[in-house]
C-alpha atoms as a PDB file:
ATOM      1  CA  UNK A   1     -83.298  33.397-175.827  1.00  0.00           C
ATOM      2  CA  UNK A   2     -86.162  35.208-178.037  1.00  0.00           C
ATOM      3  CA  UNK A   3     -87.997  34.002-180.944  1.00  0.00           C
ATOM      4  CA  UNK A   4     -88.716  36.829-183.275  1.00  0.00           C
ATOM      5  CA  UNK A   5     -91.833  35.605-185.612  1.00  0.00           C
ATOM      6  CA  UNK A   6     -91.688  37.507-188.656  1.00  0.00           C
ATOM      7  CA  UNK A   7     -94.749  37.308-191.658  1.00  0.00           C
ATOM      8  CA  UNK A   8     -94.148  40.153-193.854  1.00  0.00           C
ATOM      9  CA  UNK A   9     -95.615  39.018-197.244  1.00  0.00           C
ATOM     10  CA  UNK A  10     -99.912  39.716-196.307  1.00  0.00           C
ATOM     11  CA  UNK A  11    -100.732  38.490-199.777  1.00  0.00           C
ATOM     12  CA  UNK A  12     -98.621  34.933-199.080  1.00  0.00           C
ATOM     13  CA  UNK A  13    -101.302  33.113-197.468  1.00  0.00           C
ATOM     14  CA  UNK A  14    -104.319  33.657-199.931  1.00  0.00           C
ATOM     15  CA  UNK A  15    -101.809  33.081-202.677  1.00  0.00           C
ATOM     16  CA  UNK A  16    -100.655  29.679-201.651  1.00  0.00           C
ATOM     17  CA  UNK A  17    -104.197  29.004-201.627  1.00  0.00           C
ATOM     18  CA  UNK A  18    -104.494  29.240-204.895  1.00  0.00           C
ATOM     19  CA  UNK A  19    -101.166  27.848-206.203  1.00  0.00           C
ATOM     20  CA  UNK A  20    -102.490  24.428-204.244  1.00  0.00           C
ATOM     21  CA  UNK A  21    -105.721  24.430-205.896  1.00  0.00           C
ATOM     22  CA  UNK A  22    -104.157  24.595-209.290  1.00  0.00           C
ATOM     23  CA  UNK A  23    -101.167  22.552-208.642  1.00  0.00           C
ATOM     24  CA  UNK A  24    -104.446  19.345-206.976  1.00  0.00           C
ATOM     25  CA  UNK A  25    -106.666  20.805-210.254  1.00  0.00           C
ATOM     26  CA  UNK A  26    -103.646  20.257-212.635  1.00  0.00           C
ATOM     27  CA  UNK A  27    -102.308  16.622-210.787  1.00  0.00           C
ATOM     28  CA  UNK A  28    -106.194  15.184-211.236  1.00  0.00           C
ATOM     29  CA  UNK A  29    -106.600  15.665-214.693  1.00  0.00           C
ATOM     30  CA  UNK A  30    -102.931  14.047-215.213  1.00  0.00           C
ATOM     31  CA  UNK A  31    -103.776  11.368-212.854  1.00  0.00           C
ATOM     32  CA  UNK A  32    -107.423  10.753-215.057  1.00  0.00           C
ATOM     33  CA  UNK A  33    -105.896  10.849-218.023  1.00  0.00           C
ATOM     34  CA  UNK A  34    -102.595   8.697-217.758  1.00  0.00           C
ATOM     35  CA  UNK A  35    -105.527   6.307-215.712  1.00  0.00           C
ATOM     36  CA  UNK A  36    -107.554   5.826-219.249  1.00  0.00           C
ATOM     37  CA  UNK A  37    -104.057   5.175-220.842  1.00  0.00           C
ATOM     38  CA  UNK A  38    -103.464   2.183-217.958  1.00  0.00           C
ATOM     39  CA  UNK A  39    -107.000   1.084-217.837  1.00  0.00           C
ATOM     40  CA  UNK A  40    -107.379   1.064-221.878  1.00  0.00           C
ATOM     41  CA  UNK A  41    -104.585  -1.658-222.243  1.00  0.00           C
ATOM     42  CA  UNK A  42    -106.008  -3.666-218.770  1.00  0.00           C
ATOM     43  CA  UNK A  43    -103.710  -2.747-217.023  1.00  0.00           C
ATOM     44  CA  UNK A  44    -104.267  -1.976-212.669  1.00  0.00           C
ATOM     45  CA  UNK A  45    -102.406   1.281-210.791  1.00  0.00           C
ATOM     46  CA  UNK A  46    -100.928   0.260-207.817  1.00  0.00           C
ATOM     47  CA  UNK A  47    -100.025   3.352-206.217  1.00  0.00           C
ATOM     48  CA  UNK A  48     -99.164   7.294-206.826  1.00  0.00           C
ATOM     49  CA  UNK A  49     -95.486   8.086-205.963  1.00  0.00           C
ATOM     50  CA  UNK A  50     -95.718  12.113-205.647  1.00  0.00           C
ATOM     51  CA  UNK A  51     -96.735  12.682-209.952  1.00  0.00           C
ATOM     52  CA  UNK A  52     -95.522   9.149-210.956  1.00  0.00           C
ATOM     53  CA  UNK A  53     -97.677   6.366-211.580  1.00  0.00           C
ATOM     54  CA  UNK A  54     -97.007   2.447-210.807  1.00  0.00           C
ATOM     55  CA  UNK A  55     -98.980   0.417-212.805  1.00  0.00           C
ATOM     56  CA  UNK A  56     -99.432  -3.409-213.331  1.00  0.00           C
ATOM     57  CA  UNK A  57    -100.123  -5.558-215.908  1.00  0.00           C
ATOM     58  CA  UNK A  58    -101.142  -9.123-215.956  1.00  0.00           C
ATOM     59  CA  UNK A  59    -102.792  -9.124-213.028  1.00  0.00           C
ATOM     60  CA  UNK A  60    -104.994  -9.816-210.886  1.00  0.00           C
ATOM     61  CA  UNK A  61    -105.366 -12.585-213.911  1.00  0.00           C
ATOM     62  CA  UNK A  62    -102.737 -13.090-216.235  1.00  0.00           C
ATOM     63  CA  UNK A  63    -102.730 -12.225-220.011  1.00  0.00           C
ATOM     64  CA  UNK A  64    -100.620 -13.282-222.832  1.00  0.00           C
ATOM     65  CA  UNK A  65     -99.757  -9.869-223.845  1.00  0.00           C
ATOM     66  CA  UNK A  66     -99.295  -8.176-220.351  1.00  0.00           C
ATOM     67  CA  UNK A  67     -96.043  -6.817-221.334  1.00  0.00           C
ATOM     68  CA  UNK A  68     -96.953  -5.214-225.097  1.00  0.00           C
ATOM     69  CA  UNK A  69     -99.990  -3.698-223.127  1.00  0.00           C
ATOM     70  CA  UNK A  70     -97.924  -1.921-220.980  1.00  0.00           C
ATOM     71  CA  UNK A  71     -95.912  -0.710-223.870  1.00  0.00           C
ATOM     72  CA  UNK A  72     -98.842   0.365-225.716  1.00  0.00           C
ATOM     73  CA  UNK A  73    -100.298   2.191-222.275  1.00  0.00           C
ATOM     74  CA  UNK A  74     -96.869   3.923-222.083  1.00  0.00           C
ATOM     75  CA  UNK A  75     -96.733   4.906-225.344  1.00  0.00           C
ATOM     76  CA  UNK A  76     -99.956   6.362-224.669  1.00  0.00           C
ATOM     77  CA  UNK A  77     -98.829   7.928-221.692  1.00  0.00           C
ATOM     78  CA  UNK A  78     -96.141   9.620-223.318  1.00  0.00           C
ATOM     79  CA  UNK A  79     -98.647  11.629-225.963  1.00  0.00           C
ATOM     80  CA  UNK A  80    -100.604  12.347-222.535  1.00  0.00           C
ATOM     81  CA  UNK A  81     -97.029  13.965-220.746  1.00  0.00           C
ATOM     82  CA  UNK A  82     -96.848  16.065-223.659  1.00  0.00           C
ATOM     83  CA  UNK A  83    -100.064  18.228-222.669  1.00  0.00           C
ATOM     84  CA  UNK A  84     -99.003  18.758-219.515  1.00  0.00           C
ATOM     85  CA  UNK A  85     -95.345  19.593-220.241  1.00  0.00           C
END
């Protein structure tokens, strides 16, 4: 048995560099902005799922309007999507 390594693109490295940067630059300022839509209607993120975004509402206390918050922070949301798409 032989292993043959092979790295023939030189520029690869630096270059995926980059790309990361811009792809962690470009996933913050999502992740900011869609957290001011959440936050806005008191609503709590639970967790990051790759770019999605679980978010709560009505809790830690509960509110009478928990679910027409979230609606309103989604709505929100969506004008926010449309930047980045």
């Amino acid at each position: 048995m032989y292993l043959l390594p092979s790295d023939p693109i030189r520029q690869l490295p630096p270059l995926s560099v980059q790309i990361l940067h811009a792809l962690i630059n470009l996933l913050n300022q999502y992740f900011s902005s869609v957290n001011r839509c959440i936050t806005q209607q008191q609503g709590v993120i639970d967790k990051f799922i790759g770019d999605a975004v679980m978010a709560l509402f009505g809790t830690p206390l509960a509110c009478q309007f928990c679910a027409y918050n979230g609606l309103l922070a989604a709505n929100n949301m969506l004008s926010t999507v449309e930047h980045f798409n």
